[in-house]
Protein backbone atom coordinates (compact mmCIF):
# COMPACT_ATOMS: atom_id res chain seq x y z
CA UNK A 1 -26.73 174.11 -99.32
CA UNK A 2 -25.02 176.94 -96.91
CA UNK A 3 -24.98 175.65 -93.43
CA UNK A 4 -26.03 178.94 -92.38
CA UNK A 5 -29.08 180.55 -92.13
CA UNK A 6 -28.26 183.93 -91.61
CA UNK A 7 -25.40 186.24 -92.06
CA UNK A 8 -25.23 189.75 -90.73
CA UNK A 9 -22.23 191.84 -91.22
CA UNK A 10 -21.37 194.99 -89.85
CA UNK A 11 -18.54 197.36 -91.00
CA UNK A 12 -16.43 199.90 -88.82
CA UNK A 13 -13.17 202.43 -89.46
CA UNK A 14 -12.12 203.09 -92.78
CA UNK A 15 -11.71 206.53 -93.60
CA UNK A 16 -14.03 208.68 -92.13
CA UNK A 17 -16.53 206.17 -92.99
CA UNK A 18 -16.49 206.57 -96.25
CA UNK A 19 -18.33 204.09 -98.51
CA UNK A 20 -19.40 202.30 -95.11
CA UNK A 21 -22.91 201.14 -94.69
CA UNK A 22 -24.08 202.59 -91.77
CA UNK A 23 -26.56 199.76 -90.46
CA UNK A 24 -25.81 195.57 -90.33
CA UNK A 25 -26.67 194.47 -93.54
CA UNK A 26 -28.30 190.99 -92.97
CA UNK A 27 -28.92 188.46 -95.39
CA UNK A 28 -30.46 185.38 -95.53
CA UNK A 29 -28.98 182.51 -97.36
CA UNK A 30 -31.84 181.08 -99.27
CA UNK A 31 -31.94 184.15 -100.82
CA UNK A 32 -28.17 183.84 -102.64
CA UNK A 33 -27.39 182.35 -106.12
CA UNK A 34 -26.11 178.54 -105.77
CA UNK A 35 -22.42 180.22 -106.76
CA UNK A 36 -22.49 182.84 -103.62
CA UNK A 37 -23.93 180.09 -101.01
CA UNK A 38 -20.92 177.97 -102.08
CA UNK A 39 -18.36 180.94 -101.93
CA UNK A 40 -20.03 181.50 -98.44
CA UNK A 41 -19.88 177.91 -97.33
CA UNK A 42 -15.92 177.51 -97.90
CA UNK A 43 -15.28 180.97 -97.18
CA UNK A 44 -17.58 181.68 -93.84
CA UNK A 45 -16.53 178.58 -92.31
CA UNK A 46 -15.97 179.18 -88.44
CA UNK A 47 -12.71 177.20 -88.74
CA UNK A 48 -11.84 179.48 -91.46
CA UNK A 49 -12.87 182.78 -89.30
CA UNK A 50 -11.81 182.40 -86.17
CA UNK A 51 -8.00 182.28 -87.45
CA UNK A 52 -8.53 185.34 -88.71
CA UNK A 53 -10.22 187.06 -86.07
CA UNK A 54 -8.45 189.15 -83.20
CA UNK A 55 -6.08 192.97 -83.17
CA UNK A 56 -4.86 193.89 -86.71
CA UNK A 57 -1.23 192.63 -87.48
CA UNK A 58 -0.66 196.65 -88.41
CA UNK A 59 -1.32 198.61 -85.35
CA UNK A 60 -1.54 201.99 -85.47
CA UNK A 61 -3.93 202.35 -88.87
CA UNK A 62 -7.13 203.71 -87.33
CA UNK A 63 -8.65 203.85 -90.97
CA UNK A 64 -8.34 200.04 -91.44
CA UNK A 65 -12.28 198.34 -91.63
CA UNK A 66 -13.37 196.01 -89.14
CA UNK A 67 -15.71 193.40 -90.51
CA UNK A 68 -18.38 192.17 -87.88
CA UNK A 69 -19.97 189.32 -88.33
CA UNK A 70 -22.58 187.49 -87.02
CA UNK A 71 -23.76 184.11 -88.21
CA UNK A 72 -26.80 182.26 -87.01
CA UNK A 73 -26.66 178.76 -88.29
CA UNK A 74 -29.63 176.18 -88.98
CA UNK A 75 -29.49 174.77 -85.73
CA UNK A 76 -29.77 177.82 -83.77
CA UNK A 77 -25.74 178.07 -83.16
CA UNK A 78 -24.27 181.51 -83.33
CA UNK A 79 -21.12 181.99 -84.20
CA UNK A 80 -19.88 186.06 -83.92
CA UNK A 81 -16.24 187.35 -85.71
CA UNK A 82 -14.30 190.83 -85.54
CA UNK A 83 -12.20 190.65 -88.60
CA UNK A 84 -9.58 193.22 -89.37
CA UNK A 85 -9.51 194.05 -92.88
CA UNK A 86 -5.62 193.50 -93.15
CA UNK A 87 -5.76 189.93 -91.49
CA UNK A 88 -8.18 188.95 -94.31
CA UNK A 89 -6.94 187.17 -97.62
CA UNK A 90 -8.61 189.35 -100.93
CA UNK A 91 -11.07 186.12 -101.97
CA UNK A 92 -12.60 186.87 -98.60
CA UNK A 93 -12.75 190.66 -98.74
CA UNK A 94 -14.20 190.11 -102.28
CA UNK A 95 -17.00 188.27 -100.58
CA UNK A 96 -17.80 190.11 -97.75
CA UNK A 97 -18.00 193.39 -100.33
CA UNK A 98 -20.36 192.04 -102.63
CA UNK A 99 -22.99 190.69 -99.54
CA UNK A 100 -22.62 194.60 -98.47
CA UNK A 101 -23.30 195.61 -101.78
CA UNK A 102 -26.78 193.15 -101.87
């Protein structure tokens, strides 16, 4: 069972935009397929995010995507993340695409 009990994500810079969803996309974890709450479980873990939060390790690339997150856990805790695309390994990135894309 995901030890969350909702996830909201919010995107910023990439190229103009494009292929951006314009509004937090929110979803709640009851809702995802036994694979996807276990992908989010390892992958979502705080102690997993918060080494990757903080300034991009490229400065200077405007266009890179900012992943916001926003996690309210069963037992009320809230745990918030700014994640620069380019500080994120690909298994994550994977992830956070196909929640947007739900």
């Amino acid at each position: 069972m995901l030890g969350c009990m909702k996830i909201v994500i919010k995107t910023s810079g990439g190229i103009g935009g494009f292929g951006l969803k314009p509004a937090p996309v929110q979803i709640q974890a009851e809702s995802l397929d036994p694979d996807l709450q276990e992908r989010c479980q390892t992958l979502l873990a705080p102690g997993n995010l918060s080494k990757l939060q903080g300034r991009s390790e490229a400065p200077g690339q405007p266009d890179r995507i900012i992943y916001g997150l926003t996690i309210t856990r069963d037992d009320g805790d809230v745990d918030k993340f700014q994640l620069p695309e380019d500080n994120l390994p690909a298994e994550l990135i994977d992830l956070l695409d196909e929640l947007l894309a739900s």
